[in-house]
Protein backbone atom coordinates (compact mmCIF):
# COMPACT_ATOMS: atom_id res chain seq x y z
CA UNK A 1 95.60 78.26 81.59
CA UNK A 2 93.55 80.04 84.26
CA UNK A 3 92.37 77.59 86.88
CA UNK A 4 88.80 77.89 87.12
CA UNK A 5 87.40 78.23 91.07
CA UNK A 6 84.88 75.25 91.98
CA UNK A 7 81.23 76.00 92.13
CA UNK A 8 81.62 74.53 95.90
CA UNK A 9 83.11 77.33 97.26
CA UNK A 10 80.70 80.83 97.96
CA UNK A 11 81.66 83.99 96.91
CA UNK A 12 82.23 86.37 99.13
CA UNK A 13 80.24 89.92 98.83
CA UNK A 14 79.59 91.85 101.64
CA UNK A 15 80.85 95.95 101.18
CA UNK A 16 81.10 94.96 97.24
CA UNK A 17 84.30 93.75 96.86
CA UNK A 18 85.96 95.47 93.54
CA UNK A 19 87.14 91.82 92.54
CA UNK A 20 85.83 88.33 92.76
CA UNK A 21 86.54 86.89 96.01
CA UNK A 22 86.03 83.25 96.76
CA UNK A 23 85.75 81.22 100.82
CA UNK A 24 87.90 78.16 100.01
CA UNK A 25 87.71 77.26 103.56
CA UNK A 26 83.40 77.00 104.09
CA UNK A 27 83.86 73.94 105.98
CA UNK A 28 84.51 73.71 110.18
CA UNK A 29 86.80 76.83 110.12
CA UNK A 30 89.95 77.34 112.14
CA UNK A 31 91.55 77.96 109.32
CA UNK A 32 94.55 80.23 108.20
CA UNK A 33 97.57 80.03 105.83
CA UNK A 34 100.98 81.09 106.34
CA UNK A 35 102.90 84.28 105.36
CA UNK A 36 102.90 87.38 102.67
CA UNK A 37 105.94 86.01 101.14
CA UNK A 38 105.22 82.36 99.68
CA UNK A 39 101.54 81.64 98.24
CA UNK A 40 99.36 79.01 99.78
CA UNK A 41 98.69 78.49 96.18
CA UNK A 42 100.52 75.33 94.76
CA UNK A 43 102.71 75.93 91.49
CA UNK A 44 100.20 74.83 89.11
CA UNK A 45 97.49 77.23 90.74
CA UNK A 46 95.26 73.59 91.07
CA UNK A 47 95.69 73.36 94.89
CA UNK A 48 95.81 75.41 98.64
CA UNK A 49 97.23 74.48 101.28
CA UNK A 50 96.45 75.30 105.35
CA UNK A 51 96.74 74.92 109.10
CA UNK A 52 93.80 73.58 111.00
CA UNK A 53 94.47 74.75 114.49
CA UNK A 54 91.97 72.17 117.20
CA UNK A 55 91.04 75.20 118.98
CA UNK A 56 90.88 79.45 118.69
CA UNK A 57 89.21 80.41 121.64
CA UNK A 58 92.78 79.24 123.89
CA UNK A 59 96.29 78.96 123.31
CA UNK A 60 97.69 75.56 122.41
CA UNK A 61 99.09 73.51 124.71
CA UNK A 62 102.33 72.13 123.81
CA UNK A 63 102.04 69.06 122.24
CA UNK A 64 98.81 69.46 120.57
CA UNK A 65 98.04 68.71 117.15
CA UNK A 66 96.89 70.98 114.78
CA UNK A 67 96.11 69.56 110.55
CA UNK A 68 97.43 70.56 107.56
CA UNK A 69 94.63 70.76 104.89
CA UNK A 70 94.57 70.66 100.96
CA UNK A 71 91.95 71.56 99.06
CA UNK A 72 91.66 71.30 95.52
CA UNK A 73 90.68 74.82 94.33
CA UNK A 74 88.79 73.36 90.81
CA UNK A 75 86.75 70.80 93.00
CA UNK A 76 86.78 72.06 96.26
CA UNK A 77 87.57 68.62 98.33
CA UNK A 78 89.40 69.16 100.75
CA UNK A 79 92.05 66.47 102.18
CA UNK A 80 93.93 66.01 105.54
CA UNK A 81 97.33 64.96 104.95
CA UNK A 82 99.12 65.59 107.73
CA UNK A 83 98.83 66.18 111.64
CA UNK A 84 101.37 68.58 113.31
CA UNK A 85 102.62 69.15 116.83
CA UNK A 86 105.29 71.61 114.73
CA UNK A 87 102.81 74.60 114.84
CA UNK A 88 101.84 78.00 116.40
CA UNK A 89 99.02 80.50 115.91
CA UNK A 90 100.35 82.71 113.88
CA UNK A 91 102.02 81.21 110.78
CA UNK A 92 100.76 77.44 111.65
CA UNK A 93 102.76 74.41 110.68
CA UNK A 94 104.92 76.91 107.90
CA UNK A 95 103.14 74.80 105.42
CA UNK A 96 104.15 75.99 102.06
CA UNK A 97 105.12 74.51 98.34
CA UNK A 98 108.51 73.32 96.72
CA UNK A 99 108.77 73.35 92.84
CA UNK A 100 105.97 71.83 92.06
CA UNK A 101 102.45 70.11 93.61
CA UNK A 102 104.31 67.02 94.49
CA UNK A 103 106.57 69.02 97.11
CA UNK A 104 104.76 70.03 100.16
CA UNK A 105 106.59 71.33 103.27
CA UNK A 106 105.51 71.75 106.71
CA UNK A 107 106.69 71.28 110.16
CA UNK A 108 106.69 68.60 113.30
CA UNK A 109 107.73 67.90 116.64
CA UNK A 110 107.72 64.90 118.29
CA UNK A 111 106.96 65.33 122.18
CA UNK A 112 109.05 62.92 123.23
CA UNK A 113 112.46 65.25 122.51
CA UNK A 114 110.84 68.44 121.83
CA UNK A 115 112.61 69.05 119.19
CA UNK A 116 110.64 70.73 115.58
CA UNK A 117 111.52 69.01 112.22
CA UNK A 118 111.02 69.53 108.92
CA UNK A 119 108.47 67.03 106.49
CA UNK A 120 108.64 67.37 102.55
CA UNK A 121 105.50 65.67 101.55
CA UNK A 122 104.41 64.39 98.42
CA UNK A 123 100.62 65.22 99.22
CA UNK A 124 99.78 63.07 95.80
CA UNK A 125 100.64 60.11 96.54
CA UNK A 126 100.96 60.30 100.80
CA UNK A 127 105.29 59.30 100.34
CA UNK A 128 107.29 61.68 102.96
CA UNK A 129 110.42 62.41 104.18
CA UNK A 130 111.80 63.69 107.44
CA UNK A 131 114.43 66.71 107.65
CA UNK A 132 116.68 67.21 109.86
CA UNK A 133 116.32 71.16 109.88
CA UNK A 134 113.11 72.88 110.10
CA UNK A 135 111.43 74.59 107.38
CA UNK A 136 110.62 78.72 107.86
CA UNK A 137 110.93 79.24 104.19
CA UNK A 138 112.03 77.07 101.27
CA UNK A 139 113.67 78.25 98.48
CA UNK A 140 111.45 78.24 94.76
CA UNK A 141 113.31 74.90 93.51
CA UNK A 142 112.41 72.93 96.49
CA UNK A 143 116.15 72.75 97.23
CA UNK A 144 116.37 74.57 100.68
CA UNK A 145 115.21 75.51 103.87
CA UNK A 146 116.01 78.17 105.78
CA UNK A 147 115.16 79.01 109.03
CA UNK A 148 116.12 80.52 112.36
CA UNK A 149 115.29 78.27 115.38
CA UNK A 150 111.51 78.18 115.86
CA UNK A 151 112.05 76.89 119.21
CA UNK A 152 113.59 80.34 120.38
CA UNK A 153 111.13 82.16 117.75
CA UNK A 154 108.63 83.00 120.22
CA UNK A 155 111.21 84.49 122.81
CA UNK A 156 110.66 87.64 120.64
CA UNK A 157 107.22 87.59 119.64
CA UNK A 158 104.06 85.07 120.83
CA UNK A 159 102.77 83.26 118.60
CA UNK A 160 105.44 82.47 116.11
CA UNK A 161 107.82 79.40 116.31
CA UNK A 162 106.40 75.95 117.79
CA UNK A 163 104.99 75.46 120.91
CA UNK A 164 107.33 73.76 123.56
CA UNK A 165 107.24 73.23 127.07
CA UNK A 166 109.42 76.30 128.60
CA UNK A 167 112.13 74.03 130.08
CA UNK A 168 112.66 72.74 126.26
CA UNK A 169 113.06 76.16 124.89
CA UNK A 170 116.85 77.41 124.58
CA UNK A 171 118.09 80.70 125.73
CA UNK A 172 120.91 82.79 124.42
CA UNK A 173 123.71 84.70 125.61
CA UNK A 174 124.60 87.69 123.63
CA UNK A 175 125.56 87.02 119.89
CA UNK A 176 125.47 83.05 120.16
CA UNK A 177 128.13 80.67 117.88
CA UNK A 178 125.28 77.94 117.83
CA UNK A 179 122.54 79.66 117.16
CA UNK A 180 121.68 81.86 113.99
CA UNK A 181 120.28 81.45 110.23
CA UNK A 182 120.34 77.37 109.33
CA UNK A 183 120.01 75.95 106.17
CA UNK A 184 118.23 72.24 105.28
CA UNK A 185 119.39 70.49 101.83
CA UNK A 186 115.63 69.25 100.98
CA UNK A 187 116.70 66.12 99.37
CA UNK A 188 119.50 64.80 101.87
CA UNK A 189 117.82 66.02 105.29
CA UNK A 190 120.85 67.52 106.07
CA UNK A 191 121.02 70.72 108.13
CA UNK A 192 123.74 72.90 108.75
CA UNK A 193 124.08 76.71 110.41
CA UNK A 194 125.04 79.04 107.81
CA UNK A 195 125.76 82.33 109.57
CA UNK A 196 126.03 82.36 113.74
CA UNK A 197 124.81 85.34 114.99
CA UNK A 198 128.55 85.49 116.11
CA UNK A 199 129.36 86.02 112.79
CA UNK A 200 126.52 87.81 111.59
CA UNK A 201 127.14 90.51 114.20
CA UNK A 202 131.14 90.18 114.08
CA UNK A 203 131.16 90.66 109.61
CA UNK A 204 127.77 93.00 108.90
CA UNK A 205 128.71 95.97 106.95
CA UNK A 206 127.83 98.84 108.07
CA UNK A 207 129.51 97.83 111.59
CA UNK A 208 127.29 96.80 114.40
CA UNK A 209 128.73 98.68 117.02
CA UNK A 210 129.77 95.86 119.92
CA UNK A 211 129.56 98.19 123.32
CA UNK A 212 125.91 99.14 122.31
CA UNK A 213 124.46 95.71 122.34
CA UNK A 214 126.27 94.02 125.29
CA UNK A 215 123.45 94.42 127.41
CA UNK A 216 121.60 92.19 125.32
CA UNK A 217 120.59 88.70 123.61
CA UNK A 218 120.28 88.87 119.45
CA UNK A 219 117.77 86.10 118.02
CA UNK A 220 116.53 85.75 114.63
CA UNK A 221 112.91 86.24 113.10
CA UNK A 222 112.12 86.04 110.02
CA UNK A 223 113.96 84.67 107.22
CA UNK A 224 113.80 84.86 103.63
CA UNK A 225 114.83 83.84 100.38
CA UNK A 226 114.85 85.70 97.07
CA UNK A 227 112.58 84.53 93.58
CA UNK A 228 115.80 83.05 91.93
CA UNK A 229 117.42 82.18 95.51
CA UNK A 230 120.36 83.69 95.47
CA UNK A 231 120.31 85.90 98.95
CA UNK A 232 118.10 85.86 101.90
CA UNK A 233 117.15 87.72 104.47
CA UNK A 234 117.02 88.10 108.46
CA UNK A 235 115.33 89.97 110.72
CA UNK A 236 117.65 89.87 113.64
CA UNK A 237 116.24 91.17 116.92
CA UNK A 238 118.07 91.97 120.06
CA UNK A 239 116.46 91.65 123.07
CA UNK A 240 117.64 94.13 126.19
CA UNK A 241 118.34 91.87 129.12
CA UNK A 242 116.62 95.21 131.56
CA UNK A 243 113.20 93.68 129.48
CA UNK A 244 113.53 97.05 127.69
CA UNK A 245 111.84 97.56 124.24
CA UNK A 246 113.66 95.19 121.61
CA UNK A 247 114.74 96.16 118.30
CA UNK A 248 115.26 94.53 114.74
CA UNK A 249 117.94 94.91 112.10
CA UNK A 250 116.91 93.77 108.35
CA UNK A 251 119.95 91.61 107.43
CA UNK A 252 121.08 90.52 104.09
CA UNK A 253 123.75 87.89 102.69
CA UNK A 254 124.27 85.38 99.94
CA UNK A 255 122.94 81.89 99.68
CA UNK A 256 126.33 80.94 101.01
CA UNK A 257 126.47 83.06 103.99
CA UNK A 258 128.99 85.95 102.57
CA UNK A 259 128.33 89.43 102.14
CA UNK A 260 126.59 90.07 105.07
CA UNK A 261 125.12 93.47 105.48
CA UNK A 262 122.30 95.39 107.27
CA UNK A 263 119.90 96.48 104.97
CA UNK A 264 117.35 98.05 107.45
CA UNK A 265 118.96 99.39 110.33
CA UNK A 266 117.73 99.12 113.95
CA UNK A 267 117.70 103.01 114.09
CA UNK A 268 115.76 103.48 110.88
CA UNK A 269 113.23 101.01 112.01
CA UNK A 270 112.74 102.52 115.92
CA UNK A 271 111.02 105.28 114.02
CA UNK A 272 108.43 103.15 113.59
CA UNK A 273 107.82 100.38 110.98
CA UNK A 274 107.18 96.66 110.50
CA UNK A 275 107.70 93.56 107.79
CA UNK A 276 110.60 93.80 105.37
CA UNK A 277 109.86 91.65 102.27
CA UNK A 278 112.47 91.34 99.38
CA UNK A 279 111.66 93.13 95.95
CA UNK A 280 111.11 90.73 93.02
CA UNK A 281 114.31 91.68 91.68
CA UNK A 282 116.52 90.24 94.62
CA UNK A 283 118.37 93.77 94.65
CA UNK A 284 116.23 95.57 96.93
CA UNK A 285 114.39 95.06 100.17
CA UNK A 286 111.31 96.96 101.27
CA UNK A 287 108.69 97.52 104.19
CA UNK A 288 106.59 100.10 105.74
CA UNK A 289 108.93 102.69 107.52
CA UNK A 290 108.65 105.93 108.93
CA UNK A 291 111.53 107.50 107.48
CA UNK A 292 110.74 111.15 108.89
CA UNK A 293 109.47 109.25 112.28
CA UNK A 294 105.82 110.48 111.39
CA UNK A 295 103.99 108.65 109.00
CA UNK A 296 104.39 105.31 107.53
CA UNK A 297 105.48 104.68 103.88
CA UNK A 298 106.27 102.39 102.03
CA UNK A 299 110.25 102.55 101.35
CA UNK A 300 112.79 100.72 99.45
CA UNK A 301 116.72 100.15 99.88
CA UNK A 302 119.35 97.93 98.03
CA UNK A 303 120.50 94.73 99.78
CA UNK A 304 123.78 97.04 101.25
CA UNK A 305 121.57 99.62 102.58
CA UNK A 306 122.01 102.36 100.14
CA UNK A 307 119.24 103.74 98.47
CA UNK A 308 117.04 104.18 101.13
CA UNK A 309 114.01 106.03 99.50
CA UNK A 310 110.33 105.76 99.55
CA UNK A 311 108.79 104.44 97.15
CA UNK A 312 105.53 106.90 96.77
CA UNK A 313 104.30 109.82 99.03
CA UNK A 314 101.22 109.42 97.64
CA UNK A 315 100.12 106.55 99.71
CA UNK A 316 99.98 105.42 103.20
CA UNK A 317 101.59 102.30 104.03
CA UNK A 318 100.07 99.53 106.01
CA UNK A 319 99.99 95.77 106.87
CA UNK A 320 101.72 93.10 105.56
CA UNK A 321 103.22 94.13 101.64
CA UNK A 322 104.94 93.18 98.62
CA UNK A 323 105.43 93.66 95.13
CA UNK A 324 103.60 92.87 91.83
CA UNK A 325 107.10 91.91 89.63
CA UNK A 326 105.68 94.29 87.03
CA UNK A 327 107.09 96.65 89.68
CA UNK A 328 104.35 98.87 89.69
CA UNK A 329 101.50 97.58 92.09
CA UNK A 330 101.84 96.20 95.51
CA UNK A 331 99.64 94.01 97.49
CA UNK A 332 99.14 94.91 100.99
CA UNK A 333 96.06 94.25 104.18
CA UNK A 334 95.92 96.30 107.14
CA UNK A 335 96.19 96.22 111.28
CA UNK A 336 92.60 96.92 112.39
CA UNK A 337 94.53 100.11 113.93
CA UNK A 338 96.11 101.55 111.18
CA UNK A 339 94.76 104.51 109.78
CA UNK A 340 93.75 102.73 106.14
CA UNK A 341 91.44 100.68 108.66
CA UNK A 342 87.81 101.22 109.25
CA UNK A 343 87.86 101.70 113.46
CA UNK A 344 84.97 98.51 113.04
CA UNK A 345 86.96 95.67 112.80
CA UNK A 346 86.93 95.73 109.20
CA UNK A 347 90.25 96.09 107.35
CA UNK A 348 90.91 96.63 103.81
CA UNK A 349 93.01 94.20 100.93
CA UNK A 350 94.84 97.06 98.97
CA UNK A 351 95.96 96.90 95.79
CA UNK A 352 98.64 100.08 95.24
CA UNK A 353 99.66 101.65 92.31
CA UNK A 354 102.97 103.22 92.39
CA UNK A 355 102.75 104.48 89.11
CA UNK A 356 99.62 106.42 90.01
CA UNK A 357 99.80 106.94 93.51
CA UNK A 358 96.63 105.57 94.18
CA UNK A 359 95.47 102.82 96.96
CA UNK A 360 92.20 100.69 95.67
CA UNK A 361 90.41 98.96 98.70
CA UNK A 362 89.87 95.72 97.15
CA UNK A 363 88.13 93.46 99.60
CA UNK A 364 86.77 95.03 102.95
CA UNK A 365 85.96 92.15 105.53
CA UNK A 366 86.20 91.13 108.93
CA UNK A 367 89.50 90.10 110.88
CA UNK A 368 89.38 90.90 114.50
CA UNK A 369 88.41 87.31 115.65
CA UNK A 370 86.04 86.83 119.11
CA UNK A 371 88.88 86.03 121.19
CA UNK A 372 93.19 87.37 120.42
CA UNK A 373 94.49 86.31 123.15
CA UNK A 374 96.64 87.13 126.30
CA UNK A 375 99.28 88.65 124.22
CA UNK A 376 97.61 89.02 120.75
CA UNK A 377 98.68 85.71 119.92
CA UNK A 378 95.35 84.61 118.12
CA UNK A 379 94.80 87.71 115.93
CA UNK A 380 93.93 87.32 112.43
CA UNK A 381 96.36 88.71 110.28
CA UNK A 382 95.17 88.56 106.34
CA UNK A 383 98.58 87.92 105.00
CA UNK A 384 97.47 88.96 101.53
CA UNK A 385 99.84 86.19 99.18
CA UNK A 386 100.43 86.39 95.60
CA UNK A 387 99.97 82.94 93.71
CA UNK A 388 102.95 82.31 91.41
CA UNK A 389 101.04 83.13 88.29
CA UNK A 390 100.69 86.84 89.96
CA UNK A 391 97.02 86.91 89.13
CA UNK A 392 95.17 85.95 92.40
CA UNK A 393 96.06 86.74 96.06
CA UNK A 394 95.04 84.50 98.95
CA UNK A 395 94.36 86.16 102.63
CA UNK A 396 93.20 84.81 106.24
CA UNK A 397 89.55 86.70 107.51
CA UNK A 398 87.11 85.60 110.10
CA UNK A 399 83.80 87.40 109.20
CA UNK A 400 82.04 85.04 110.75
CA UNK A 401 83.87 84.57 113.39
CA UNK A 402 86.19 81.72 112.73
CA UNK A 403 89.35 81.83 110.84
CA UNK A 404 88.86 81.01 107.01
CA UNK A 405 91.10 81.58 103.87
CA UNK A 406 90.08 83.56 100.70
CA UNK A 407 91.11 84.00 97.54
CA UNK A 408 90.44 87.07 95.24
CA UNK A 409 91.46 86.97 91.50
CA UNK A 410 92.86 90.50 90.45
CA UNK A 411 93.14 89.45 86.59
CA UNK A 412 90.94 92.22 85.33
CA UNK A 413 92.77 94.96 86.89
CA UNK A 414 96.29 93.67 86.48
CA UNK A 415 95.91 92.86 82.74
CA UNK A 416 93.62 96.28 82.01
């Protein structure tokens, strides 16, 4: 059954949004959720969860404590159950949902060794556990986290990772044996590296070519699981040790570690292009790309690389998207730069039809917050999220100013 919004939270109406759009955040603000590729949403569609971060007119300071909120979308309170030093300003404490609304996961650090953890949380009844590994993303069953080391995360982009005094934060040499894509059994604790980036670099079909990248350090991004679990999926970035431009490979392998291949290419993606996302049918990657090295669509290639294609002409890509699993609409926001953007600060929540080739501005609203820092390190990025039902999306704005989280309910067009 549909879960029915409280009465608590206020709709949300400015440029006449063409769905119902709900502020499940009204409160004190500071506000945002995680990613585009795990919903905020819990399982049962009952609760949301967020990071609280204590300040977003600075950066954090290492150490600090940010909260991780959940609010009960059918009665609006709104609960504390958890402080975290495990955070950063872009994707927070990772706090996302296991199998059901008695798994929450998030991260932690404890200043005293620097060194980020995982926490599955039961947020029902307050009983926790610590893991050994961190948490980036967890598989659907609650079984497994993956994640690259957040400690190194923001080496290759501010703003992602955990925030750590620089003296705590590892460096790499090259394609490191100890560093790479780990792997957290949720129930045990237990951690242990799945593919090096030794290994990732030494097995990846097509062939990485080794006299190309020598000048450099590789460290890993994102990472991602399929729906059913079965692969995943790495952004790996090199960084050029002249402090040239990096560049990013979209890397794909089994749950075990084998069949390691490179989806995405680094030359594909220097044309110009940004976040990968897997296809609901764990065969396929896609992202925006600029295949002819002009204008950005959105494209789509099997998990070996083949296939490359776009996946309609007819619209521009843009933002952060992914897939409807009815295959036919995709769910994407915008950079206030893009061209799908308004030039005002304004962006747009897009719901795309490939079928059609049409692009429906859902929700225009606000995201370019008063202050984004040195580096762009406290932008808002929407993040537009499916919940697991597929029926509402949930997206970071700050039309006021501070950063709040928002949920639209697409029912009406998805079931017309």
């Amino acid at each position: 059954m549909p879960v029915e919004m409280s009465g608590r939270f206020p709709r949300y109406t400015e440029y006449d949004p063409a769905v119902p759009v709900w502020c499940v955040t009204p409160g004190e603000g500071r506000a945002f959720h995680r990613f585009f590729d795990t919903s905020p949403i819990s399982p049962s569609g009952r609760f949301i969860v967020f990071t609280r971060m204590p300040a977003e007119d600075r950066l954090p300071e290492p150490g600090e404590a940010a909260e991780v909120v959940v609010v009960s979308l059918t009665t609006g309170e709104e609960a504390v159950v958890a402080e975290t030093r495990g955070w950063d300003t872009q994707l927070g404490a990772q706090a996302q949902w296991g199998a059901d609304d008695t798994e929450l996961f998030f991260n932690d650090m404890a200043p005293a060794t620097w060194r980020p953890f995982g926490v599955r949380l039961d947020p029902l009844t307050g009983r926790w556990s610590k893991l050994d590994g961190t948490v980036y993303m967890v598989s659907r069953d609650g079984r497994t986290a993956a994640s690259p080391c957040l400690l190194r995360a923001g080496l290759t982009q501010a703003g992602y990772g955990v925030v750590a005094p620089p003296e705590h934060v590892p460096r790499n040499h090259g394609a490191a044996d100890d560093d790479g894509v780990c792997v957290t059994d949720t129930r045990t604790g237990q951690c242990r590296l799945l593919a090096s980036f030794a290994r990732i670099v030494e097995e990846a079909e097509p062939r990485l070519d080794p006299a190309a990248y020598a000048g450099g350090t590789f460290y890993g991004a994102h990472v991602k699981w399929t729906r059913d679990g079965r692969r995943l999926m790495l952004v790996l970035r090199w960084l050029p040790d002249d402090g040239g431009p990096r560049n990013a490979h979209v890397v794909t392998m089994n749950a075990d570690g084998s069949a390691i291949h490179i989806a995405i290419s680094a030359d594909q993606w220097d044309k110009g292009g940004h976040h990968p996302d897997w296809c609901p049918d764990g065969e396929h990657v896609m992202m925006n790309l600029k295949l002819d090295g002009h204008t950005l669509r959105l494209v789509r290639a099997r998990t070996d690389g083949t296939g490359l294609a776009t996946m309609t002409d007819a619209v521009l890509g843009s933002g952060h998207p992914s897939l409807h699993p009815n295959g036919r609409h995709v769910i994407a926001d915008s950079y206030p730069g893009e061209p799908v953007a308004f030039g005002d600060g304004t962006t747009p929540i897009r719901l795309i039809d490939l079928a059609e080739g049409t692009a429906t501005d859902l929700v225009r609203i606000r995201t370019v917050p008063p202050v984004s820092g040195p580096n762009n390190e406290l932008r808002v990025d929407p993040h537009p999220a499916w919940d697991r039902a597929y029926r509402r999306v949930a997206f970071n704005a700050c039309p006021d100013g501070t950063r709040r989280v928002y949920v639209a309910d697409l029912s009406s067009l998805l079931d017309a």
